[in-house]
N, C-alpha and C. Protein backbone atom coordinates (compact mmCIF):
# COMPACT_ATOMS: atom_id res chain seq x y z
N UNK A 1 47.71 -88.93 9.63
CA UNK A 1 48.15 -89.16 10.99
C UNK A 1 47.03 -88.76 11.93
N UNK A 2 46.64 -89.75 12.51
CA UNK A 2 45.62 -89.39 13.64
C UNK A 2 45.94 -89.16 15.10
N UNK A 3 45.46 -88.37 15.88
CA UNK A 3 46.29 -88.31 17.71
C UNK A 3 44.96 -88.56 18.17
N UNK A 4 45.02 -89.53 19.45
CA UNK A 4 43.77 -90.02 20.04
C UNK A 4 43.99 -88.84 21.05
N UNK A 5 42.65 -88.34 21.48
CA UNK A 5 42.66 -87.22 22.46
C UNK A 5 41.56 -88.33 23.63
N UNK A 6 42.10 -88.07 24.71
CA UNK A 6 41.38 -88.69 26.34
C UNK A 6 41.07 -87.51 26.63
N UNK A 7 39.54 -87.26 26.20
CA UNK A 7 38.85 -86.25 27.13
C UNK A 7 37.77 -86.93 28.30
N UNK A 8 37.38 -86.38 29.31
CA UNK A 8 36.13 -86.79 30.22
C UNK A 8 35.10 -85.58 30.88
N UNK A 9 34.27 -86.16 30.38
CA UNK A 9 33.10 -85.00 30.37
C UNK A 9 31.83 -85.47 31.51
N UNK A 10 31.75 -84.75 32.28
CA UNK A 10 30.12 -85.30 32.92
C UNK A 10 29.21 -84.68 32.27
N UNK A 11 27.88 -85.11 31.84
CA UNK A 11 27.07 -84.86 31.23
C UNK A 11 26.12 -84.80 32.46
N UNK A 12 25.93 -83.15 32.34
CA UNK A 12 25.18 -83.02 33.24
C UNK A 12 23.68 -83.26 33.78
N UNK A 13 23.41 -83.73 34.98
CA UNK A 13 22.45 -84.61 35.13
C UNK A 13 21.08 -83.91 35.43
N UNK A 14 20.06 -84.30 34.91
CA UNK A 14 18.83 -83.74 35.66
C UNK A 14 18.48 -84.03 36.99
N UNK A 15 17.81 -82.85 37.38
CA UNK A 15 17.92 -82.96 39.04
C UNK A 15 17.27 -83.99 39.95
N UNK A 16 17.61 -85.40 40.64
CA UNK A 16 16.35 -86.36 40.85
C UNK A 16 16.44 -86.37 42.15
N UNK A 17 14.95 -85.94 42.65
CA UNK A 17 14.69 -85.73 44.09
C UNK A 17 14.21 -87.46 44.90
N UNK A 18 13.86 -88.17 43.85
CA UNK A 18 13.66 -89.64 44.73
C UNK A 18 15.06 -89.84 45.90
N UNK A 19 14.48 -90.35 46.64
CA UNK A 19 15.40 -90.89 47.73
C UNK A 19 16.70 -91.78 47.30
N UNK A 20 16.35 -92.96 46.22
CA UNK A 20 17.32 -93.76 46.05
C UNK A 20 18.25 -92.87 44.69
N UNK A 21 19.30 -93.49 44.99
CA UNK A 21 20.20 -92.72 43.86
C UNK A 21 20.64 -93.93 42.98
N UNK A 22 20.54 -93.52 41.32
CA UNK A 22 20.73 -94.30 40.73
C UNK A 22 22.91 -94.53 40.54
N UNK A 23 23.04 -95.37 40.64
CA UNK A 23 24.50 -95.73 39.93
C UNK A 23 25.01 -94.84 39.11
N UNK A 24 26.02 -94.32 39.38
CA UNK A 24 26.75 -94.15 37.72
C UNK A 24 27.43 -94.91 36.81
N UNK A 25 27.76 -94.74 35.30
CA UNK A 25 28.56 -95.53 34.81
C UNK A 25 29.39 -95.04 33.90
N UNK A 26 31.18 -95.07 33.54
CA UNK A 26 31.42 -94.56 32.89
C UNK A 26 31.95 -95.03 31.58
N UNK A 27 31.32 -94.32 30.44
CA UNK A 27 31.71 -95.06 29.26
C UNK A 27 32.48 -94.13 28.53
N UNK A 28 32.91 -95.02 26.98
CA UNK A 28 34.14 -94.48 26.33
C UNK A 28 33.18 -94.30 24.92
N UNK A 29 33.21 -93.39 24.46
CA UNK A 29 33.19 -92.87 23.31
C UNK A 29 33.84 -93.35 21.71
N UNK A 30 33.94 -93.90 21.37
CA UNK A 30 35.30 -94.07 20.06
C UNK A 30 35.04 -93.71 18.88
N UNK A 31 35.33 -93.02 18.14
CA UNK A 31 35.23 -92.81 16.61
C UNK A 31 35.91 -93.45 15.70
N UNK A 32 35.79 -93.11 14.57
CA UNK A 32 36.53 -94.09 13.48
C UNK A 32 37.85 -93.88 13.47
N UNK A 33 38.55 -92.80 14.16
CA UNK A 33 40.03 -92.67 14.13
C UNK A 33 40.59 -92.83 15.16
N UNK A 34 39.81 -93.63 15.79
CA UNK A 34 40.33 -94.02 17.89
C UNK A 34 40.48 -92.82 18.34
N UNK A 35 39.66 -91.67 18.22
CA UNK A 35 39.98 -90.78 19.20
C UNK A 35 38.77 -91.12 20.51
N UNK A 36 39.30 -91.17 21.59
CA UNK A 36 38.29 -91.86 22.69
C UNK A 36 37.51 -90.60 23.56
N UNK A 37 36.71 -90.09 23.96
CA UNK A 37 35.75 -89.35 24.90
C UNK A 37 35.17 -90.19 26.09
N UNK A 38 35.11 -89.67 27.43
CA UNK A 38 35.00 -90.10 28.21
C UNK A 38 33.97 -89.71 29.07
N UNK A 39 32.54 -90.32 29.55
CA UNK A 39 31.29 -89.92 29.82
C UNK A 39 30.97 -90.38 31.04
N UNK A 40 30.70 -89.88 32.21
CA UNK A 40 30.10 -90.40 33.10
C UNK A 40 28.65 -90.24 33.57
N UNK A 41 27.87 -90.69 33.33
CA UNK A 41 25.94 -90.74 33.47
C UNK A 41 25.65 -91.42 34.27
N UNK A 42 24.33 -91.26 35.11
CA UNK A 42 23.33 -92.30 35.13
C UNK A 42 23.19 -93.65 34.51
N UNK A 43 23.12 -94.98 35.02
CA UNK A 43 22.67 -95.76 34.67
C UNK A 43 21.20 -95.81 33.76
N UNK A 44 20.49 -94.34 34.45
CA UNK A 44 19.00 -94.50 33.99
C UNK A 44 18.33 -93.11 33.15
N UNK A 45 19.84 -92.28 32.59
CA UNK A 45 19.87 -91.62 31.73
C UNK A 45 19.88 -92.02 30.28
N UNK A 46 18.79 -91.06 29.75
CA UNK A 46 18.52 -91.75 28.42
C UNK A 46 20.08 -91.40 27.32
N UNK A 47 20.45 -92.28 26.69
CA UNK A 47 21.56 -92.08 25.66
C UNK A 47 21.61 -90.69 24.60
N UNK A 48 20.59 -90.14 24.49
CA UNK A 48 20.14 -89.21 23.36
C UNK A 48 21.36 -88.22 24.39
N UNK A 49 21.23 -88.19 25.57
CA UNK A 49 21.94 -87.35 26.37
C UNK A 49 23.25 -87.05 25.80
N UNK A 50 23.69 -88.60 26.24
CA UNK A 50 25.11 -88.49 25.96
C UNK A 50 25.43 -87.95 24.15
N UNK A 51 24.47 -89.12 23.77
CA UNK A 51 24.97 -88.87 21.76
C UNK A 51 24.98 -86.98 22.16
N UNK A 52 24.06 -86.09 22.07
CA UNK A 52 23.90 -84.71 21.71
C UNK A 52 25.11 -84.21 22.66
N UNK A 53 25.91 -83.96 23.31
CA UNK A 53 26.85 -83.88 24.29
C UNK A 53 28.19 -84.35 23.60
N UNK A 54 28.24 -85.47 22.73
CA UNK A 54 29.28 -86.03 22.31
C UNK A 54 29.38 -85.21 21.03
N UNK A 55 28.28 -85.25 20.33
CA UNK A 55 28.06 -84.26 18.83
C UNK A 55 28.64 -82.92 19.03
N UNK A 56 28.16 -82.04 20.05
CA UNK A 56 28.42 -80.74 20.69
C UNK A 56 29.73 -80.41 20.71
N UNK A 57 30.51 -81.67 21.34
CA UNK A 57 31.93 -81.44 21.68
C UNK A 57 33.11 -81.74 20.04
N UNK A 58 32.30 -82.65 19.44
CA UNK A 58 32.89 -82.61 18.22
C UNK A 58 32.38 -82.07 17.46
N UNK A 59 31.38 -81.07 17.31
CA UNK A 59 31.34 -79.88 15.97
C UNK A 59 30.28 -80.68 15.23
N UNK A 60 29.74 -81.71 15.62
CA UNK A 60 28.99 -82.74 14.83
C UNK A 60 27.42 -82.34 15.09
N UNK A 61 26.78 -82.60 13.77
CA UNK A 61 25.19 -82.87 13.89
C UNK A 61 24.78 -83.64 14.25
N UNK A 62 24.17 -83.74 15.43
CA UNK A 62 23.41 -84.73 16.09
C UNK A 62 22.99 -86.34 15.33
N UNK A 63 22.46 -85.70 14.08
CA UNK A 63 21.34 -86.57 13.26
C UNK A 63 22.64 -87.45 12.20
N UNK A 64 23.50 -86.75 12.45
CA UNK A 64 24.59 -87.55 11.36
C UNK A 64 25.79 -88.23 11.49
N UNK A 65 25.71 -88.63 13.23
CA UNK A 65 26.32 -89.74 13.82
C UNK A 65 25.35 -91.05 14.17
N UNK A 66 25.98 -91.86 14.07
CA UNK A 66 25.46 -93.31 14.11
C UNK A 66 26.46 -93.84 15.59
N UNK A 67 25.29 -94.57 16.32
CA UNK A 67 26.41 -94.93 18.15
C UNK A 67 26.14 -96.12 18.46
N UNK A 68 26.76 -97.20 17.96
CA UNK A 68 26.83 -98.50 18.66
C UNK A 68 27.07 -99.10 19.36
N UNK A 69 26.31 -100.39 20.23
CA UNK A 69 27.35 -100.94 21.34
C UNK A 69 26.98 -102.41 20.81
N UNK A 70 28.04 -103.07 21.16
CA UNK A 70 28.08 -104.14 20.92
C UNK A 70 27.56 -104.84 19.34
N UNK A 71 27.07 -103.93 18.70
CA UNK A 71 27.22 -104.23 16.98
C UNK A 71 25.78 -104.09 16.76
N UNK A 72 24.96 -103.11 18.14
CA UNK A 72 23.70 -102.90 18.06
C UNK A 72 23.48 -100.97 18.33
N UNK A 73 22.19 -100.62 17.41
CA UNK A 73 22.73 -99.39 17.02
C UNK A 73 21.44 -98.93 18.44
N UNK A 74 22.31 -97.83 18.84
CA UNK A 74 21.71 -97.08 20.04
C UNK A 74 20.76 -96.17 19.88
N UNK A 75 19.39 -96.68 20.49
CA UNK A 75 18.52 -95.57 20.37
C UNK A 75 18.82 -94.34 21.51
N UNK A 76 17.95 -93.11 21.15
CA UNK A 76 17.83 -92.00 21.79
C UNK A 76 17.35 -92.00 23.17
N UNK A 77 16.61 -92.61 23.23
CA UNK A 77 15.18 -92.98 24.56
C UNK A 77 15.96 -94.33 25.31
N UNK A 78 16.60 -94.72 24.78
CA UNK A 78 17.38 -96.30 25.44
C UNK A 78 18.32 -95.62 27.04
N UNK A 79 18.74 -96.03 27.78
CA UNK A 79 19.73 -96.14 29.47
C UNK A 79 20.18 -97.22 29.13
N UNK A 80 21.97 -96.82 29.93
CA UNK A 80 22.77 -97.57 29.96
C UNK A 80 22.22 -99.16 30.72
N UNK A 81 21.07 -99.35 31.97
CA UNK A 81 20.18 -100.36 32.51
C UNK A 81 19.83 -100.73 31.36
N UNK A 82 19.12 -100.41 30.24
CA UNK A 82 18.55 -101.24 29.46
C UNK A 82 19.46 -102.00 28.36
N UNK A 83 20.61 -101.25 28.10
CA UNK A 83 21.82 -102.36 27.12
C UNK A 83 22.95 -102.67 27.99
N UNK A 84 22.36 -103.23 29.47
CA UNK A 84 23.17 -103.77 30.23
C UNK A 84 24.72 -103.60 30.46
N UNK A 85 24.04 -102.24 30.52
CA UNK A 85 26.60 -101.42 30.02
C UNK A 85 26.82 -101.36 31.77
N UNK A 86 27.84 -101.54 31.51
CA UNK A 86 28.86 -101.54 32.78
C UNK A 86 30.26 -100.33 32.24
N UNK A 87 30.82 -100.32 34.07
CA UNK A 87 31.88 -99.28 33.67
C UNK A 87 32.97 -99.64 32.60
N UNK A 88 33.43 -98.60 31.73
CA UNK A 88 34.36 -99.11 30.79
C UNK A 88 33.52 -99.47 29.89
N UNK A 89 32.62 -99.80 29.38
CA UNK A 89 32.23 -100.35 27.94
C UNK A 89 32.34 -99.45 26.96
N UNK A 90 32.70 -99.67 25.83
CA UNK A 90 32.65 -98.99 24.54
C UNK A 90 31.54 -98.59 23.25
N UNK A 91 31.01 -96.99 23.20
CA UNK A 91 30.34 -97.01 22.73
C UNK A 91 30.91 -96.77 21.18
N UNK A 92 30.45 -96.95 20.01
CA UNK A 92 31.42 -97.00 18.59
C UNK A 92 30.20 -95.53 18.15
N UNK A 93 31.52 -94.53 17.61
CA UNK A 93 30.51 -93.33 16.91
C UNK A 93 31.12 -93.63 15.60
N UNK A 94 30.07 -93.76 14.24
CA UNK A 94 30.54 -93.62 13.51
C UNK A 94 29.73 -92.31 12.73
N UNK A 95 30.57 -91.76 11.77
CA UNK A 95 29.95 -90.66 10.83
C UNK A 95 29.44 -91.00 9.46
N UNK A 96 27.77 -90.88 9.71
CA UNK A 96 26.86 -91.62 8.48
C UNK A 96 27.54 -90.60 7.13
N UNK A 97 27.61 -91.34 6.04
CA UNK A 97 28.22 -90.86 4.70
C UNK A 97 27.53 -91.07 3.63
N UNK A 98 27.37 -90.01 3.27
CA UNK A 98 26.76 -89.77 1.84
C UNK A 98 26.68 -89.62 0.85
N UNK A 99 26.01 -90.75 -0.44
CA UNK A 99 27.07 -90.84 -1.76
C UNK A 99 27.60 -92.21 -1.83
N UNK A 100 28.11 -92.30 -2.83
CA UNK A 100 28.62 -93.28 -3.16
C UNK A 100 30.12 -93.48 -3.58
């Protein structure tokens, strides 16, 4: 029996003194048992952010979640601007497994 938990977390931002302010955007988290997490960032925050933040909150090693969007696997160094995410999009966490 699985219970989906709706958490929302801001991931806190580094401090940016430029004049223009970037967008935020908020995305959803999902794991393999639909439990959903809820993230609000920068458009022009790198993802490694969020993944280590999402790991943190679930007890997880960084290096041994896998984070997809759209059936493409998310680098560390990648912003939500560069895989064209909008509010609401779904990022997929799955837990890499080992063995056969």
């Amino acid at each position: 029996m699985s219970t989906d938990t709706n958490t929302q977390e801001q991931v806190n931002e580094e401090v940016d003194t430029s004049p223009k302010k970037s967008p935020k955007v908020q995305l959803k988290v999902v794991n393999m048992d639909g439990t959903e997490i809820y993230f609000q960032i920068k458009k022009t925050t790198k993802m490694g952010k969020l993944m280590t933040a999402y790991c943190k909150k679930q007890g997880l090693v960084p290096g041994s979640v896998r984070f997809t969007f759209d059936g493409n696997r998310v680098g560390t160094e990648t912003t939500p601007n560069d895989l064209g995410m909008d509010d609401g999009d779904i990022i997929d966490a799955m837990v890499e497994q080992i063995g056969g």
